[in-house]
Structure formats: structure tokens, C-alpha cells
Protein backbone atom coordinates (compact mmCIF):
# COMPACT_ATOMS: atom_id res chain seq x y z
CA UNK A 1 77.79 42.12 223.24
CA UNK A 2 79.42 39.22 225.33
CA UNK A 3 80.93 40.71 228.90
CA UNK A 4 83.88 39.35 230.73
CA UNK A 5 84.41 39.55 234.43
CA UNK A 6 87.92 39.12 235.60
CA UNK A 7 88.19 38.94 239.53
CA UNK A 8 91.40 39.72 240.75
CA UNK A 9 91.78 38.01 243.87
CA UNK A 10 95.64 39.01 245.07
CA UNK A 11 97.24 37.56 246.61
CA UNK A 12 97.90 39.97 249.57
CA UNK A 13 102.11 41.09 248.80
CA UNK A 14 101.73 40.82 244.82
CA UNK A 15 101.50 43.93 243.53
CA UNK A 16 97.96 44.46 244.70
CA UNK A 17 98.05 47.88 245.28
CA UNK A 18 100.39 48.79 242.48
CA UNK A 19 97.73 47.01 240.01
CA UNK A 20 94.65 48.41 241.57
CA UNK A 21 96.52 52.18 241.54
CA UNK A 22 96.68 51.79 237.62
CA UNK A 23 93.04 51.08 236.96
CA UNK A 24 91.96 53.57 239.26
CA UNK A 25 93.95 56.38 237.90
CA UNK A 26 92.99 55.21 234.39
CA UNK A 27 90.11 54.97 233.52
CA UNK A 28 89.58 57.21 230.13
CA UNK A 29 92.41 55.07 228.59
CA UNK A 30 90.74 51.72 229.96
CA UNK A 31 87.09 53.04 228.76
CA UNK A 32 88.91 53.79 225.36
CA UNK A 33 90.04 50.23 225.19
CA UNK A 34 86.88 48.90 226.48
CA UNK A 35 87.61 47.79 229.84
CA UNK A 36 85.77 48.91 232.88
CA UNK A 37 86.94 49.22 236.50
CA UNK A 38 83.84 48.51 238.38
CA UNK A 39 82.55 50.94 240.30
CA UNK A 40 79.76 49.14 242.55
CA UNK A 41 81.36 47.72 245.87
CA UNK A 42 84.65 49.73 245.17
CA UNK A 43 85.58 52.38 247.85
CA UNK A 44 88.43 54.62 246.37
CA UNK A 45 91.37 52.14 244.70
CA UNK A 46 89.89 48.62 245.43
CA UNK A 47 87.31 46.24 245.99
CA UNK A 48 87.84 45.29 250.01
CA UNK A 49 84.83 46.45 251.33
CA UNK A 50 83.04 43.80 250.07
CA UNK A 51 84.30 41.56 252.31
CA UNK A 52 82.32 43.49 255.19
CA UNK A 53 79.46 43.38 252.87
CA UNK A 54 79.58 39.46 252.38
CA UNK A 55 80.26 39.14 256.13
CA UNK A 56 76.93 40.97 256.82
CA UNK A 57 74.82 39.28 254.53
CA UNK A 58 74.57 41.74 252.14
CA UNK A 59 76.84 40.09 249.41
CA UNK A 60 73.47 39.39 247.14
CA UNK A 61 72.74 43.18 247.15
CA UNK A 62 76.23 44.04 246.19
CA UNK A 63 76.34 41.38 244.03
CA UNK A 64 73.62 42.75 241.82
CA UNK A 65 74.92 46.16 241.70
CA UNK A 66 77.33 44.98 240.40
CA UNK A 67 75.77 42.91 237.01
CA UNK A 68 73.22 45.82 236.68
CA UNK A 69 76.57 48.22 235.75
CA UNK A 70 78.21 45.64 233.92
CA UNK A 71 74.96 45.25 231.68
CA UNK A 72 74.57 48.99 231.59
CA UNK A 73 78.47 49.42 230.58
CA UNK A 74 79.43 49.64 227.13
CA UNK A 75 82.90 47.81 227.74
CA UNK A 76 83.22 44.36 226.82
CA UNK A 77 85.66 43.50 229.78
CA UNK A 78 85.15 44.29 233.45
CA UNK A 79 87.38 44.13 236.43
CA UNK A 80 86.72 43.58 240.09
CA UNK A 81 90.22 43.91 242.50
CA UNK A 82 90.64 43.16 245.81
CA UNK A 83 93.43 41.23 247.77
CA UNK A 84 90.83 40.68 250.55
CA UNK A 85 89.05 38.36 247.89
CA UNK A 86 91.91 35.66 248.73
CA UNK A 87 89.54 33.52 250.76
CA UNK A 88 87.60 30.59 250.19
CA UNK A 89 84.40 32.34 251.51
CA UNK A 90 84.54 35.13 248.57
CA UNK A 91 84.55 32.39 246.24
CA UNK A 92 81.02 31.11 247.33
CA UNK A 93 79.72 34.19 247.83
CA UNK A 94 81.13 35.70 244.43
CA UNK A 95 79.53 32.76 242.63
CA UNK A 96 76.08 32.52 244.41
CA UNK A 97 75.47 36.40 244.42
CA UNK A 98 76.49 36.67 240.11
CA UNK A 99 73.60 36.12 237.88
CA UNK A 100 74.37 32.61 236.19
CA UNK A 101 75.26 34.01 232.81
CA UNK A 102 78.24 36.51 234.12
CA UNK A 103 79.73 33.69 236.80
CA UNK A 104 79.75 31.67 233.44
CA UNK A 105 81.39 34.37 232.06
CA UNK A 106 84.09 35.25 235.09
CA UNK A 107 87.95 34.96 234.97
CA UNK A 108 89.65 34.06 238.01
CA UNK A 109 93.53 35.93 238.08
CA UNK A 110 95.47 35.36 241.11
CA UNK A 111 99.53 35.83 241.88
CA UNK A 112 101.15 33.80 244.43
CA UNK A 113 104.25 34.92 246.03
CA UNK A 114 106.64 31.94 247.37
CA UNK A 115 105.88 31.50 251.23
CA UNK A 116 109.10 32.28 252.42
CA UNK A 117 109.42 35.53 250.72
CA UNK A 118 105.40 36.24 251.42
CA UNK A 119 105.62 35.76 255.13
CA UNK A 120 108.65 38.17 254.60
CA UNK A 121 107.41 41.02 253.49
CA UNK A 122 104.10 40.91 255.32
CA UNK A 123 106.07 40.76 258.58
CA UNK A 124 107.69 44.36 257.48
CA UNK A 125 104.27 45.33 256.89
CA UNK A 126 102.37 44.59 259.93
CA UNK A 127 105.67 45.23 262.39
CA UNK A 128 105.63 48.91 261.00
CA UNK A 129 102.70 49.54 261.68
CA UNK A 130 103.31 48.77 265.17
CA UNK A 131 101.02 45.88 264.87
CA UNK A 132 103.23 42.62 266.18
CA UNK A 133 106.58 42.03 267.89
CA UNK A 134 109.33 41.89 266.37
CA UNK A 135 109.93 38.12 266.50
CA UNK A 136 110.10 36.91 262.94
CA UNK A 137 109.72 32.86 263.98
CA UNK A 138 106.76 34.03 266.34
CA UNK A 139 105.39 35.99 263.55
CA UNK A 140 105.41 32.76 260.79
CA UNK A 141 103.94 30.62 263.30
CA UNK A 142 100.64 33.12 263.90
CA UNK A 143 100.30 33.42 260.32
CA UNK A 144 101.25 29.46 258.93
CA UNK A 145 97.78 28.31 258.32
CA UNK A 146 97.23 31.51 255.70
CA UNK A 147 100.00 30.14 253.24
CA UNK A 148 98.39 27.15 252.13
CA UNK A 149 97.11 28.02 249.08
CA UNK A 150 95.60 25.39 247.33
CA UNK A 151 92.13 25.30 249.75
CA UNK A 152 91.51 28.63 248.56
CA UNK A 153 92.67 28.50 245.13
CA UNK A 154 90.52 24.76 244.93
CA UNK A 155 87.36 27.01 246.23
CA UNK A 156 87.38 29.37 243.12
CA UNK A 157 87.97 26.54 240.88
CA UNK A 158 85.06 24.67 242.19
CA UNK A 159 82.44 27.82 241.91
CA UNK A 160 83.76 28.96 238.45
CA UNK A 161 85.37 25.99 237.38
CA UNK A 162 89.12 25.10 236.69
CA UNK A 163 89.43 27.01 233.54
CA UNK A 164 88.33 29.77 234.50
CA UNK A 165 91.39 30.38 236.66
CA UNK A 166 95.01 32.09 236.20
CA UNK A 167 97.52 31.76 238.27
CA UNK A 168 100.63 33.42 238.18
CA UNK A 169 103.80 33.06 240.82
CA UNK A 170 104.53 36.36 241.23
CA UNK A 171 108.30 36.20 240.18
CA UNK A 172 109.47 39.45 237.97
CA UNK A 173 111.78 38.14 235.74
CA UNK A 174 108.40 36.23 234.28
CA UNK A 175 106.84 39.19 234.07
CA UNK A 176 106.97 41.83 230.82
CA UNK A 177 109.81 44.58 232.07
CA UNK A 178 109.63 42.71 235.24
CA UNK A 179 106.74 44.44 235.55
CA UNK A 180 103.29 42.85 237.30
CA UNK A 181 100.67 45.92 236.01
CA UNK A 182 101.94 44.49 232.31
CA UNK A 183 101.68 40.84 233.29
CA UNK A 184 98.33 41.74 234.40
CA UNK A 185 97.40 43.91 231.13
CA UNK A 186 98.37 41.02 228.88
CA UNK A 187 96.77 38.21 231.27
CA UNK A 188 93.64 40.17 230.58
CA UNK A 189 94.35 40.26 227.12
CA UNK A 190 94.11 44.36 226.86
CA UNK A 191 95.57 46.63 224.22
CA UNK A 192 95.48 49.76 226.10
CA UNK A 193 95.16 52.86 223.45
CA UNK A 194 96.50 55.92 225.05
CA UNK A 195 99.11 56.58 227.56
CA UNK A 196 98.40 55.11 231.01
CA UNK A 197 99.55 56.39 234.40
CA UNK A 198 101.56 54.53 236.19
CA UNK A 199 101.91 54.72 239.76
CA UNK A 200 104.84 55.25 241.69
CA UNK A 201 107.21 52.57 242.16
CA UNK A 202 108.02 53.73 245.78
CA UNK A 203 105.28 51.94 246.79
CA UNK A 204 106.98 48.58 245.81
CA UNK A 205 110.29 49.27 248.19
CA UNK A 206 110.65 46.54 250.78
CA UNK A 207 112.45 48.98 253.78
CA UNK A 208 115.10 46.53 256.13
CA UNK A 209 114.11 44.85 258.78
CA UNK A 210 115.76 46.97 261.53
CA UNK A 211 113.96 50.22 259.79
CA UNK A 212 110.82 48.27 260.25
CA UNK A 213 111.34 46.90 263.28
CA UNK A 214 112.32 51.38 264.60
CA UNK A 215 109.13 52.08 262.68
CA UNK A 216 106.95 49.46 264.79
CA UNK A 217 108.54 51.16 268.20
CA UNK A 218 107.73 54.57 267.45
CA UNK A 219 104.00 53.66 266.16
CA UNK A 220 103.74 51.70 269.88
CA UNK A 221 105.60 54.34 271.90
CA UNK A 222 105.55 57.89 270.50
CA UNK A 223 102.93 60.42 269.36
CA UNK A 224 105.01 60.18 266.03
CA UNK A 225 102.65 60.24 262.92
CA UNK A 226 104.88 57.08 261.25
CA UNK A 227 103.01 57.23 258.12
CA UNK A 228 104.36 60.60 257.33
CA UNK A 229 107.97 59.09 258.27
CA UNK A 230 107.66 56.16 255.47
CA UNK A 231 107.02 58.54 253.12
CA UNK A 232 110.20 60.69 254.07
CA UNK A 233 112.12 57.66 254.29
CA UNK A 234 110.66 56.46 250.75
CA UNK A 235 112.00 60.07 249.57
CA UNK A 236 115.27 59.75 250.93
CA UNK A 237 116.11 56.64 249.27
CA UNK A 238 118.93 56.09 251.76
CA UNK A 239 121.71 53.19 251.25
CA UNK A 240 121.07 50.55 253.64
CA UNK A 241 117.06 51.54 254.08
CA UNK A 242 115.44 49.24 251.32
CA UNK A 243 116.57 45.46 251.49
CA UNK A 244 115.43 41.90 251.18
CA UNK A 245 116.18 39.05 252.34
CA UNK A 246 116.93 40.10 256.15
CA UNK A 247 113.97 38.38 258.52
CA UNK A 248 114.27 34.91 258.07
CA UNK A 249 118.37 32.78 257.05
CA UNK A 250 118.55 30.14 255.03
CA UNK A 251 117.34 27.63 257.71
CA UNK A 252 114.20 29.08 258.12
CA UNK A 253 113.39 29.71 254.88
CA UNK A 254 114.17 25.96 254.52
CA UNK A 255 111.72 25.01 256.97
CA UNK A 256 109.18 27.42 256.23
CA UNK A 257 109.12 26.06 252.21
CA UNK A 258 109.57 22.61 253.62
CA UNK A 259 106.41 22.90 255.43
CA UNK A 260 104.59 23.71 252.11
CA UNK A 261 106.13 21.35 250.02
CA UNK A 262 103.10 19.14 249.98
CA UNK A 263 100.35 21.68 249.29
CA UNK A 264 102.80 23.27 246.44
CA UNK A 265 103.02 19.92 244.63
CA UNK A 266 99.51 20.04 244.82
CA UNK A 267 98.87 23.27 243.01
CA UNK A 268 101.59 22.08 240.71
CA UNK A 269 99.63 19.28 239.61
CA UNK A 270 96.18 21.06 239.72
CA UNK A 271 97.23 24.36 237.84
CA UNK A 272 101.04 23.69 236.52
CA UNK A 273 101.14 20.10 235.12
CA UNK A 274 103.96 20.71 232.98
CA UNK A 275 106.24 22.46 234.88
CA UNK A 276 108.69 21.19 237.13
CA UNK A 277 107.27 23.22 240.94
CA UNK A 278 105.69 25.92 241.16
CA UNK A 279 108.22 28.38 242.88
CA UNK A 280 112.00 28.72 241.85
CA UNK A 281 113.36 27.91 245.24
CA UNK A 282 117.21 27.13 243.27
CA UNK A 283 118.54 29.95 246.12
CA UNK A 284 117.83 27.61 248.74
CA UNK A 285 120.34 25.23 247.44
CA UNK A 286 123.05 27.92 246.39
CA UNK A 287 122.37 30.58 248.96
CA UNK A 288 122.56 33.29 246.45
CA UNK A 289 121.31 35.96 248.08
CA UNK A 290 122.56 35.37 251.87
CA UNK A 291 121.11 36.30 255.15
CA UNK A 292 122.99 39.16 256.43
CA UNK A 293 126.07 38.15 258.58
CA UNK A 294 126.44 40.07 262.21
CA UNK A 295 128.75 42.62 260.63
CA UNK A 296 126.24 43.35 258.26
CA UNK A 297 123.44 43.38 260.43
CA UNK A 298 125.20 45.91 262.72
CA UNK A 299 125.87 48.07 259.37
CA UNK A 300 121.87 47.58 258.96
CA UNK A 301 120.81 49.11 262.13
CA UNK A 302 123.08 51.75 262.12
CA UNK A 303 122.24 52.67 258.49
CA UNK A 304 118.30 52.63 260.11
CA UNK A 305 118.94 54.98 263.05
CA UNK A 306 120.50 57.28 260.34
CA UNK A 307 117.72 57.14 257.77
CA UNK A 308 115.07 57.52 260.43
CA UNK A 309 117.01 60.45 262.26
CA UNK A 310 116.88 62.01 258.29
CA UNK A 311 113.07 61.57 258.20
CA UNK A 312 112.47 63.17 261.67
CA UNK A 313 115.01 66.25 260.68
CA UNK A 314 112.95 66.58 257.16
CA UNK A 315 109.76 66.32 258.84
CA UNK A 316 110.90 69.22 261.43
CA UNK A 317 112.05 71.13 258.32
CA UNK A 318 108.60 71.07 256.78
């Protein structure tokens, strides 16, 4: 029987986590259809640890784990998953450690999120965790380098060769139901028999910049246990907690896409020849969805001292 490998490589903000929650938690209805979630380099939901593994020279060992399940697997289609993968290094160890006849075999799938609204949402990430300032600008300009994508997109294509690749800008309304687990399903080319779990959609909520910004000062200040808080404030589902489009205004997301233009025309040519660009950036031109104006940034951090004073009660309640 001829085995596929599709690599998932992210991109980090893409509906990683949603995606690799799905094939974890399924994997009677993806044996059933003959896929198989590999098991050898995954620790719980996803692939990361590898990268520690390729980082201390033991990417050929892991490597080979991995064929010697695929051969032993009855499933005609394998998966690997990790955001982490999203580096040019993976690529050449991925391809060097594979035996010849699987790398020949290996599907590239990658989503890439628009750089304005990826910088975005990873600064809500990484200031709620209490792991940077909250200085948006500051915060782009530490992380600038990691949204060119075409040197790591070009890396994969040179180990496994351009056709091997998919990539797909991670906009919903391309996606079936707006959905990025069924984009991925029918990227793969998968009929799923069975009913699949899906995983909880909380997990996709973007919370406000002030409630991130409350979330980073309690991680750095208090004995608070903030991961318990998210999930109370995920719960609550209070008006004013989850919103988009409230770090960067128009003028910076100008600049920030300007900045990328060149290296997006690149991937346009390289992987989108017939389309027009790669992103829909038409809400640059038309502002559709505004940056909040001062009134409703006020209404914003009130609506955040609220929600988080709700968590704290419900967490004393419990």
C-alpha cells in the first residue's frame, strides 16, 4: 500500500491547536477512515517536541521512529502537526531524517494568517501570559523578522519540492462553515466515517486588548493562578471581553502590511500565480472594521475590570 505523510507546519495563530485537538481526540473515526495521527515524537496533542529533539541532534532517531510506525500502520495517510515546525531548520531536518521513499511521498500544508492580524493576536497571547509589555509598536518591532514568510515557506519547497506544498491564507469565509478543522479535512482529502469530536470553540476567542493587557499584570504582580481566570472569563462570555481589531489603527496596520508587501508578492508569484495578492487587505482602504475610538476604548477597559472582577468572584465561589 502507498503511504502519505502530510506535515502540518502552522502557522503559529491558525487554528493550530483547534486542528491538532481534533486528531487527537479522534482517532477511532480517523483509524476507520484510514488516517493515522502519528504517535512517535508527539507528546499529548502535537508534534513540538521535536523541535528540542532536532535541536539536540537527535532528529535522525526521531525521524526513524517515525517511518518504522508509518510502515507498521495499516492507514494509508499519516499526519505529523506542529506549529513549531514553521521554521526553515525543520524543513532540512524533516527531509534529511525521512527515508527517501516517504519524503517523496510527504505533503507540505501550511496556513498563513495576514501579518497585521498575526502580530495581533500573538501580542494578546504572549501579553497574557505576562510575558511582554504592553506596548503594541514595541511588540511588532521584536517580532518583524518572524513574518516574512516566504524564506521559510521557500525552505520546505526546496527539501520536498514545490508541489508538494499547500498553502492556505487562513481567512474563514474560504474555509467550509468558516471552519479551518474542515478546510484541513478536505485539504487532506479525508472522508471521515463516523462522528468526530470537535473541540471547543472557546479556544478560538480573541479576549480585548485591555483584558489582556489586566491579565499580563496580574501574571507579573499577583500570586493569581491567571490560567484558571481565562477559563472563567471564556465561561462568562461577557459583552465587551472578546474583540478584534483593538492593538494596532489603521496606520499601523498600514505600515506593518506595507513592510511585507514585497515578500507577499513573492509568495504570490511562487504559490498563487493566478490570484490577484495573497491576503484580502480591501479593509485597509475602507476601514471597515475601525480601531476603537477613545470613547470606545474607555467602554473597553471598563467592560475588562468588570469581566475580570466576575472571574475572581466565580473563582472565590468555587
Amino acid at each position: 500500500m502507498e503511504k502519505t505523510l502530510f506535515l502540518h507546519i502552522g502557522s503559529p495563530k491558525t487554528g493550530t491547536t483547534a486542528i491538532q485537538g481534533f486528531l487527537h481526540s479522534n482517532p477511532d473515526v480517523l483509524a476507520a477512515s484510514g488516517v493515522n495521527y502519528v504517535r512517535a515524537g508527539r507528546a499529548n496533542a502535537s508534534h513540538n517536541s521535536m523541535i528540542s529533539t532536532f535541536r539536540h541532534g537527535n532528529g535522525p532517531a526521531v525521524c526513524a521512529e517515525i517511518a518504522q510506525e508509518i510502515a507498521d500502520s495499516p492507514a494509508s495517510l499519516h499526519v505529523l502537526s506542529s506549529e513549531m515546525f514553521f521554521w526553515a531548520p525543520a524543513a532540512v531536518e524533516l527531509a534529511r531524517g525521512l527515508p527517501p521513499e516517504l519524503r517523496d511521498r510527504t505533503r507540505i500544508i501550511c496556513y498563513i494568517r495576514r501579518q497585521d492580524k498575526y502580530i495581533e493576536a500573538l501580542y494578546k497571547q504572549v501579553v497574557k501570559n505576562g510575558r511582554a509589555l504592553a506596548d503594541p509598536m514595541a511588540f511588532y518591532r521584536s517580532r518583524r523578522r518572524n513574518l516574512f514568510y516566504s524564506p521559510i515557506l521557500n525552505a520546505f519547497s526546496d527539501e520536498f519540492g514545490h508541489d508538494s506544498l499547500i498553502i492556505r491564507p487562513f481567512e474563514r469565509k474560504n474555509f467550509p462553515a468558516g471552519d479551518v478543522i474542515n478546510d484541513f479535512i478536505e485539504q487532506a482529502g479525508v472522508a471521515l466515517e463516523g462522528t468526530p469530536i470537535r473541540p471547543a470553540p472557546a479556544s478560538n476567542k480573541s479576549f480585548s486588548a485591555p483584558i489582556s493587557e489586566l491579565l499580563g499584570l496580574l501574571r507579573q504582580r499577583s500570586p493569581l493562578f491567571t490560567r484558571d481566570i481565562i477559563r472563567k472569563l471564556t465561561q462568562l462570555e461577557y459583552e465587551g471581553a472578546i474583540r478584534s481589531n483593538d492593538v494596532y489603527d489603521l496606520s499601523q496596520r498600514q505600515f506593518i502590511m506595507g513592510r511585507y508587501a514585497k515578500d507577499n508578492e513573492e509568495l504570490r508569484k511562487n504559490y498563487f500565480p493566478h490570484a490577484e495578492q495573497v491576503f484580502d487587505t480591501t479593509d485597509l482602504d475602507t476601514d471597515i472594521d475601525p480601531y476603537p475610538t477613545e470613547q470606545q476604548r474607555s467602554d473597553d477597559w471598563r467592560a475588562a475590570v468588570i469581566a475580570l472582577a466576575q472571574a475572581l468572584q466565580k473563582d472565590d465561589a468555587e
